[in-house]
Protein backbone atom coordinates (compact mmCIF):
# COMPACT_ATOMS: atom_id res chain seq x y z
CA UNK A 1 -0.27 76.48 50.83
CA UNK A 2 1.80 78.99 52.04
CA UNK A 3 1.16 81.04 55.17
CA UNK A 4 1.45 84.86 54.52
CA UNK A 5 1.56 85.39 58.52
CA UNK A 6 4.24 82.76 59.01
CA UNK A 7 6.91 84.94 57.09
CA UNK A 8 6.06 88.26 58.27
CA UNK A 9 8.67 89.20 60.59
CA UNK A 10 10.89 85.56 60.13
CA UNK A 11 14.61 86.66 59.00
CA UNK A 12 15.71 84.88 56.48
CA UNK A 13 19.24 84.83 55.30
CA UNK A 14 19.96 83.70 51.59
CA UNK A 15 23.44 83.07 49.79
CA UNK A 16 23.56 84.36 45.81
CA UNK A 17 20.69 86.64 46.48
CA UNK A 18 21.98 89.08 43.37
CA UNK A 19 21.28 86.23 40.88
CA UNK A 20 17.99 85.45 38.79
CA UNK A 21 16.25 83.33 41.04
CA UNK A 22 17.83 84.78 44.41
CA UNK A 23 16.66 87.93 43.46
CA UNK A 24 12.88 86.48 42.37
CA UNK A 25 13.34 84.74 45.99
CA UNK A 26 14.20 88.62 47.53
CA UNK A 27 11.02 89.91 45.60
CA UNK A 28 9.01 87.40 47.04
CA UNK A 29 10.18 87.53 50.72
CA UNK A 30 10.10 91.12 50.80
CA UNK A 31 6.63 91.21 49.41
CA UNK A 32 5.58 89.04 52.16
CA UNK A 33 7.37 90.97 55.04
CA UNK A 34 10.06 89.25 55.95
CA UNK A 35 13.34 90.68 57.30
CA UNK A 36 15.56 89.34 54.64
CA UNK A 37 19.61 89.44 54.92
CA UNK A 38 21.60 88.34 51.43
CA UNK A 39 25.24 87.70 51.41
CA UNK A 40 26.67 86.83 47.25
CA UNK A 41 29.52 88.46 44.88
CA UNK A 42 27.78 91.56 42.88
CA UNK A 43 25.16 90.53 40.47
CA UNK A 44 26.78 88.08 37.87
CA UNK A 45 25.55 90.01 34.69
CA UNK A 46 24.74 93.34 33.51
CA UNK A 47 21.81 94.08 32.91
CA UNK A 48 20.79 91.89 36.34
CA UNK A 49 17.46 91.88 37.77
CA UNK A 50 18.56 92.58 41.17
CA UNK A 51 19.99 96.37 39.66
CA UNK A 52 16.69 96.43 37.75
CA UNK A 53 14.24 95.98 40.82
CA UNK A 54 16.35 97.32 43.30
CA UNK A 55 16.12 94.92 45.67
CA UNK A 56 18.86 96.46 47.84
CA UNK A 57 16.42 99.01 49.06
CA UNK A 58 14.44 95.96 50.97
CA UNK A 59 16.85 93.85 51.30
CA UNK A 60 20.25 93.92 53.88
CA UNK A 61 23.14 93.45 51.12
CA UNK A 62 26.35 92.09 52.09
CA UNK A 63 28.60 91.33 48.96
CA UNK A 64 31.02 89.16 49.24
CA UNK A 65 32.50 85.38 48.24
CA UNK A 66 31.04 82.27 49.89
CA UNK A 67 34.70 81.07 49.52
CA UNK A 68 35.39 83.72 52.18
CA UNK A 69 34.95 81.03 54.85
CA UNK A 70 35.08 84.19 57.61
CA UNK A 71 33.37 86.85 56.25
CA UNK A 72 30.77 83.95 55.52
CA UNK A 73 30.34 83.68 59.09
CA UNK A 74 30.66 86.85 60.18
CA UNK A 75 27.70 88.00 58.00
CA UNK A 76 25.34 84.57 59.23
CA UNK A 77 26.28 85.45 62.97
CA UNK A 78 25.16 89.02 62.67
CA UNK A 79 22.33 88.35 61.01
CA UNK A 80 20.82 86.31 63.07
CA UNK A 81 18.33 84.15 60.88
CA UNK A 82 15.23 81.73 61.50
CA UNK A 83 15.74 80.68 58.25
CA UNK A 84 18.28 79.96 55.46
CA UNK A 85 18.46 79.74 51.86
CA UNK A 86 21.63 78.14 49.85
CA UNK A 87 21.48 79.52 46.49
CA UNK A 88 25.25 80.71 46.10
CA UNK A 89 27.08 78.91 43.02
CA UNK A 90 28.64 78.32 39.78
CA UNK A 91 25.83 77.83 38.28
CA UNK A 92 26.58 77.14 33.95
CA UNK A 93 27.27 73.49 32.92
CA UNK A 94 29.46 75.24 30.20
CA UNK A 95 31.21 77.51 32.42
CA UNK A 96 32.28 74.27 34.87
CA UNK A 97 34.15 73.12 31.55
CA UNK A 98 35.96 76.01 31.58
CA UNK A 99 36.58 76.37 34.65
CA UNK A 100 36.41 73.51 37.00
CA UNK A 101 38.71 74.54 40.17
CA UNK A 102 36.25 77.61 40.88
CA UNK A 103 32.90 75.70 40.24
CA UNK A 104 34.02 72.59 42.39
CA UNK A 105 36.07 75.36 45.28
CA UNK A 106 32.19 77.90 45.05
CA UNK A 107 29.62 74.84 45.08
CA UNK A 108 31.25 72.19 46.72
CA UNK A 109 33.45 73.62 49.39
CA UNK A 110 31.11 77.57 49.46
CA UNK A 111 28.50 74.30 50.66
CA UNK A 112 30.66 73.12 53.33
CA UNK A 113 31.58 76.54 54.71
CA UNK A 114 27.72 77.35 54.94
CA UNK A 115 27.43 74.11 56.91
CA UNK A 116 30.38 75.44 59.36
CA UNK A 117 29.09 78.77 59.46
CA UNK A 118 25.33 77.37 60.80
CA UNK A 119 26.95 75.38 63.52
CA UNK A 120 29.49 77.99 64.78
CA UNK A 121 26.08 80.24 64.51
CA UNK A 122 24.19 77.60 66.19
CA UNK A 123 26.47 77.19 68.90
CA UNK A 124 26.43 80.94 69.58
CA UNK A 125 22.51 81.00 70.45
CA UNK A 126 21.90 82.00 66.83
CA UNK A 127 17.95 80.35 66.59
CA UNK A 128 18.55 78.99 62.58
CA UNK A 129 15.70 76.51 62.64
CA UNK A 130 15.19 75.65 58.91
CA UNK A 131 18.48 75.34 56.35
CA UNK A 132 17.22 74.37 52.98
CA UNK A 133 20.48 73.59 50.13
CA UNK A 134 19.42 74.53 46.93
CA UNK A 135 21.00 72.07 44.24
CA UNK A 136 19.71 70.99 40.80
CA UNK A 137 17.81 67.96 39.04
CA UNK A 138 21.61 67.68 37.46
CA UNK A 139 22.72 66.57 40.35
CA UNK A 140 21.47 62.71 39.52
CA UNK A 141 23.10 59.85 37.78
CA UNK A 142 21.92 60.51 34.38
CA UNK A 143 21.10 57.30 32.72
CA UNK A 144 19.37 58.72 29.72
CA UNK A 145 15.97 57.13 30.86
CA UNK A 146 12.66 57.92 30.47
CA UNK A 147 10.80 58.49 34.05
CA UNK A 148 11.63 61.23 36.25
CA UNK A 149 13.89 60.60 38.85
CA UNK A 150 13.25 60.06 42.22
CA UNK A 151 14.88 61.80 45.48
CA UNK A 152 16.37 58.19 46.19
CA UNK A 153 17.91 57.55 43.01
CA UNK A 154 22.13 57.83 43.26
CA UNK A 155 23.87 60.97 42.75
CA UNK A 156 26.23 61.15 40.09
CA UNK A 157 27.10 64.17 36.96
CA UNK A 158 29.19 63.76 33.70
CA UNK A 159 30.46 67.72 33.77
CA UNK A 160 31.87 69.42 36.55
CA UNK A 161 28.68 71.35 37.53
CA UNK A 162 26.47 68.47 37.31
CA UNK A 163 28.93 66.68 39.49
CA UNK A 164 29.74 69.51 42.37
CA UNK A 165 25.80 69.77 42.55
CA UNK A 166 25.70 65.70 43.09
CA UNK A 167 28.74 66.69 45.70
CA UNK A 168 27.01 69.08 47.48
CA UNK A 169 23.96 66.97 48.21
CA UNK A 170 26.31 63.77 49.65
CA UNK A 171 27.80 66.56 51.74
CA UNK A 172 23.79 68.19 52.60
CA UNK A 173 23.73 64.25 53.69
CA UNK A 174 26.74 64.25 55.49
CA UNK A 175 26.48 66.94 57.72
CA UNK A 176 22.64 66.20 58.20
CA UNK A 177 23.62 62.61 59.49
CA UNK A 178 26.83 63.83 61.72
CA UNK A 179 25.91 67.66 62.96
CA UNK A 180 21.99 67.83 62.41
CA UNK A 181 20.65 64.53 63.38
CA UNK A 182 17.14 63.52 64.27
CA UNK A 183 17.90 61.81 67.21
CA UNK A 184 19.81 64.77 68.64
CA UNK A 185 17.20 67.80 66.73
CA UNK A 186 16.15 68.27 70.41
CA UNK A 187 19.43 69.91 70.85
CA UNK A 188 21.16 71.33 67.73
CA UNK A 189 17.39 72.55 66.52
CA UNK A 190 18.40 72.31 62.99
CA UNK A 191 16.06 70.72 59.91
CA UNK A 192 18.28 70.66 56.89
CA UNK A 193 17.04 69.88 53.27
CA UNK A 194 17.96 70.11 50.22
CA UNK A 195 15.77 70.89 47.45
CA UNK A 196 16.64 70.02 43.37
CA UNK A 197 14.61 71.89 40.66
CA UNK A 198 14.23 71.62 36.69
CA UNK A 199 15.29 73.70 34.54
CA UNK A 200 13.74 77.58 35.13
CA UNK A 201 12.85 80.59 32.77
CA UNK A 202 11.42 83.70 33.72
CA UNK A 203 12.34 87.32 33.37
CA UNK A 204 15.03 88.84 34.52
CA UNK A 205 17.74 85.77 33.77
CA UNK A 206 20.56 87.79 31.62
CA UNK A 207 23.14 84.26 32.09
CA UNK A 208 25.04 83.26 29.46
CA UNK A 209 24.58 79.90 27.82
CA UNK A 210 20.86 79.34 28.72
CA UNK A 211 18.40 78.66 26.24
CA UNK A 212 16.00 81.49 27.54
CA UNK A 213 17.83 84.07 27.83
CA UNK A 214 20.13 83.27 24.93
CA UNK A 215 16.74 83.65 22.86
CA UNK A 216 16.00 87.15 24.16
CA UNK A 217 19.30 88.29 23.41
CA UNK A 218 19.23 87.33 20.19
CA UNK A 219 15.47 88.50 19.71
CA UNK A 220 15.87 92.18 20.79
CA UNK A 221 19.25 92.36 18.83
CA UNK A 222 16.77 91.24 16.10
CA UNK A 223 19.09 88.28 15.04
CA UNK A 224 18.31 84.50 14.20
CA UNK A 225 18.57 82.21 17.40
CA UNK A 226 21.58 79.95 17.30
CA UNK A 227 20.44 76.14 18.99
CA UNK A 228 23.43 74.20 20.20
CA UNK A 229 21.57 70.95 21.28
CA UNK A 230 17.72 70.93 19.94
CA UNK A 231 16.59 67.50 21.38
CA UNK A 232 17.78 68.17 24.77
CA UNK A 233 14.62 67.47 26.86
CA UNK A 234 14.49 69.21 30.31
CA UNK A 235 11.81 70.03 33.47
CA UNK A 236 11.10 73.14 31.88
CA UNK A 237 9.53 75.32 34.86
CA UNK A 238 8.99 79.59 35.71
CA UNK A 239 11.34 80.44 38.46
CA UNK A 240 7.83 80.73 40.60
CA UNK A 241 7.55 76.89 40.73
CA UNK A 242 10.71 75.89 42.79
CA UNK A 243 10.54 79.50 44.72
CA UNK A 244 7.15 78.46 45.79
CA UNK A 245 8.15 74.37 47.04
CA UNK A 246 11.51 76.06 48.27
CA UNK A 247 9.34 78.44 50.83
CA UNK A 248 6.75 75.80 51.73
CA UNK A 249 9.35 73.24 52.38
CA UNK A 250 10.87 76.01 54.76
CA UNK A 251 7.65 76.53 56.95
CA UNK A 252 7.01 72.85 57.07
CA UNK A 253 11.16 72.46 58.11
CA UNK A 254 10.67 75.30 60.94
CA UNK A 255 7.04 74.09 62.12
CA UNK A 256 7.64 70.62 62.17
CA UNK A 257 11.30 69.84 61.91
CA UNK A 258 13.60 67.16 61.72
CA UNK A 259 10.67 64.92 59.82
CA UNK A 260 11.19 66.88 56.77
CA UNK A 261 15.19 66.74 56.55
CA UNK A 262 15.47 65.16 53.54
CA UNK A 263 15.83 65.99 49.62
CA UNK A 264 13.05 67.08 47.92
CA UNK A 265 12.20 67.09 43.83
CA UNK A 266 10.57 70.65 42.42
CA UNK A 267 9.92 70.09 38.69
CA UNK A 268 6.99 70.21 36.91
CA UNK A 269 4.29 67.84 35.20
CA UNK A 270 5.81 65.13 32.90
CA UNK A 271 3.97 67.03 29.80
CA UNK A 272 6.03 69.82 30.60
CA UNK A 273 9.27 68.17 29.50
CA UNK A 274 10.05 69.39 26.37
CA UNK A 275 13.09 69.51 23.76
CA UNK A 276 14.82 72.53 23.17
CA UNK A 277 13.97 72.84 19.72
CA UNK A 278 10.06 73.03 21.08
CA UNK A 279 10.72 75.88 23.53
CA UNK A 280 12.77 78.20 21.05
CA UNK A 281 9.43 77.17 18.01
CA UNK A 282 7.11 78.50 20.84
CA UNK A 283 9.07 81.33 21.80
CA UNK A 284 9.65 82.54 18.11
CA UNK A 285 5.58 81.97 17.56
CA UNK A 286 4.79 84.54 20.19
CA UNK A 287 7.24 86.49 19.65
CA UNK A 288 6.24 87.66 15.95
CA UNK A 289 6.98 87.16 12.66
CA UNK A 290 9.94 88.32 12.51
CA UNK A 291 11.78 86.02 14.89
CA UNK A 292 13.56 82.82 13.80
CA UNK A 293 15.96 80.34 14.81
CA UNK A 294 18.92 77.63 13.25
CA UNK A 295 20.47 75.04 14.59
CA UNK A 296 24.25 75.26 14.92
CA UNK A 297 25.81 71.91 14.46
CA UNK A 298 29.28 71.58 16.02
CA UNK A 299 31.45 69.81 18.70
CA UNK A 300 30.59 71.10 22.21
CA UNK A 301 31.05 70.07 25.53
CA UNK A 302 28.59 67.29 26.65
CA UNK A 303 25.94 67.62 27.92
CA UNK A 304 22.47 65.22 29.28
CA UNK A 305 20.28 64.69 26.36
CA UNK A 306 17.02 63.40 28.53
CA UNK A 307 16.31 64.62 32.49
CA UNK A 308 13.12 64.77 33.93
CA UNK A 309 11.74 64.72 37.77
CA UNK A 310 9.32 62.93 39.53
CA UNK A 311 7.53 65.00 42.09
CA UNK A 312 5.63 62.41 43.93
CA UNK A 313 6.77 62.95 47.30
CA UNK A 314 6.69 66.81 47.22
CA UNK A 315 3.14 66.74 45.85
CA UNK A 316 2.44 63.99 48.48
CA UNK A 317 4.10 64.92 51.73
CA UNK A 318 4.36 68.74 51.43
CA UNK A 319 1.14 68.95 48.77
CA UNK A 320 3.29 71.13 46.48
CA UNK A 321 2.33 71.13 42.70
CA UNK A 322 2.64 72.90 39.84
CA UNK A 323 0.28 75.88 38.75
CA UNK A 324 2.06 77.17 35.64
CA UNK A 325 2.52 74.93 32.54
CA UNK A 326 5.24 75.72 30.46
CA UNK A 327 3.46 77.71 27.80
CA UNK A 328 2.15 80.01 30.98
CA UNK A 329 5.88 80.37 31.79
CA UNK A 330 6.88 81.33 28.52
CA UNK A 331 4.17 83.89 28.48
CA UNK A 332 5.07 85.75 31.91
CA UNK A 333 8.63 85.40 30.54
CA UNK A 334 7.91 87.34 27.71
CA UNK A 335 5.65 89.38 29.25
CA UNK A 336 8.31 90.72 31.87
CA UNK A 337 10.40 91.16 28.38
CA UNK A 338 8.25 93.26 26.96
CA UNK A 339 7.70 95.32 29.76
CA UNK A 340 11.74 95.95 29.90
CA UNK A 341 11.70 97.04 26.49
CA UNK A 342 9.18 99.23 27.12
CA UNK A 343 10.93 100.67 30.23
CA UNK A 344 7.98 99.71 33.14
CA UNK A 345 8.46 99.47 36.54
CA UNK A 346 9.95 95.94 36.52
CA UNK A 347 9.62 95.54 40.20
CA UNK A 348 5.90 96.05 39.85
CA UNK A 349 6.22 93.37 36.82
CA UNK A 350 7.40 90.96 38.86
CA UNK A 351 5.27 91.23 41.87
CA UNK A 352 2.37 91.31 39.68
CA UNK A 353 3.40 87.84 38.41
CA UNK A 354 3.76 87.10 42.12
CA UNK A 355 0.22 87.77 42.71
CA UNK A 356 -1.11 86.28 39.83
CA UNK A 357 1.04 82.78 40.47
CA UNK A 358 -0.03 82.55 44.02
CA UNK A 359 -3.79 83.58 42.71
CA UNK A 360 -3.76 80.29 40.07
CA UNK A 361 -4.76 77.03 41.03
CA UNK A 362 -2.35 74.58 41.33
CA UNK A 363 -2.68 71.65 38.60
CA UNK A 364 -2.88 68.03 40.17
């Protein structure tokens, strides 16, 4: 469970803290009263839900390019965190097609210029106790098989995204075996994970080439969804799931260090993997009558056709689980929708939903 008094007055610095679930992760921080620092390029799409909520007025803003190996740096020595969170990427399998150079130079080497920034930091008295790598369940070998797969099973990725995320954990490895060690954590101080979610919906995502929010556009534009791949099965999960394993894993990192250094799985229930073509059905049978959907046969860029987690070890070790299934998810999703169209407070939406996941009992 988490501990509200743990994060009250922790500072936590996150990379890509403009994007969907870095902003979610702001909301949720914020709510809980910690002194949060966020250093990303301007939000990545217009509407964003980082403009919507204004989480600038909580949150320290620093925009600029995890590329930028010393303003990087700069921004992690100043702020002095407890805690960090590695969200910054390129995150659209499409978009690595492309354009490969910038999603290998933003995931893979924006990873390795974290890394540098936390020892320079470290080595400047800079007390970073927890550093937790946010990847992807993409970042596997996909072999097309049926059972989740396991934090032990080989990294690997077809496209270029799936493959700089599978790069980025053998250099979370790396540096965790060379720099961050167990045998020398009396020292250095540092526990660094990495943590690999499904698939996440929720409001607020505005990204291009996702299945969610591709269905909203085309919903409030009152058009017929267009499905590229409809028996593409995926962890679906809300974006509360993985937010909520990503902060226990970090007060279990700072309490009790080095012992949880490792990679961690945050996906949800095995009934929760569904095909495409089943999530756009159940969004269009909520939505109303009026709402529809095709599939669009053509020849695009590949992509996994079956990818599922196994979360034994984070329900075991950390006792993480679940507490939305996916047709909950869909329903905050739209819920948060409708409350945009209807011009609410969506910052009150969202912390709302905050309250009410952290209210729900977790499924086992």
């Amino acid at each position: 469970m988490l501990d509200n008094d743990f994060w009250r007055g922790k500072k936590v610095f996150i990379t890509g803290h403009t994007g969907f679930k870095g902003s979610w992760l702001c909301l949720w921080l914020n709510s809980l009263g910690a002194d949060v620092t966020g250093f990303s390029l301007s939000p990545p799409t217009n509407p964003s839900l980082f403009h919507l909520c204004n989480i600038q007025e909580d949150t320290k803003t620093i925009i600029g390019d995890i590329r930028d190996r010393e303003a990087l740096s700069s921004a992690l020595l100043n702020a002095k965190p407890d805690i960090v969170f590695h969200l910054a990427a390129q995150p659209i399998v499409r978009a690595s097609y492309q354009d490969p150079i910038y999603t290998y130079e933003t995931n893979v080497m924006g990873t390795i210029y974290l890394f540098e920034a936390i020892k320079s930091a470290v080595n400047n008295k800079v007390p970073i106790k927890a550093v937790i790598n946010i990847t992807s369940d993409k970042c596997y070998e996909n072999k097309e098989w049926v059972w989740g797969y396991r934090e032990n099973d080989p990294m690997g990725g077809y496209d270029p995204y799936s493959n700089s995320k599978a790069c980025s954990e053998l250099i979370t490895s790396s540096f965790r075996s060379s720099f961050f060690n167990s045998e020398s954590y009396d020292l250095h101080g540092v526990a660094l994970a990495s943590a690999r979610a499904g698939n996440v919906i929720g409001g607020g995502d505005w990204a291009k080439d996702r299945i969610i929010p591709d269905c909203i556009r085309f919903l409030l534009n009152k058009e017929t969804i267009k499905v590229r791949h409809p028996h593409a099965i995926r962890p679906w999960q809300h974006v509360l799931e993985p937010l909520s394993g990503y902060l226990l894993l970090a007060q279990k990192l700072y309490l009790e260090g080095a012992i949880y250094a490792e990679g961690w799985n945050f996906g949800p229930n095995d009934k929760d993997a569904k095909s495409v073509e089943w999530i756009v059905k159940n969004i269009c049978n909520k939505w109303g009558p009026h709402a529809s959907y095709q599939v669009e046969k053509g020849n695009y860029e590949h992509e996994a056709h079956f990818l599922k987690l196994d979360c034994s070890k984070s329900k075991q070790k950390l006792g993480w689980a679940p507490r939305w299934n996916i047709g909950q998810g869909i329903d905050k999703t739209l819920e948060w929708v409708r409350a945009y169209t209807d011009q609410k407070c969506l910052k009150d939406i969202c912390l709302q939903q905050i309250e009410d996941y952290s209210n729900t009992q977790a499924e086992v």
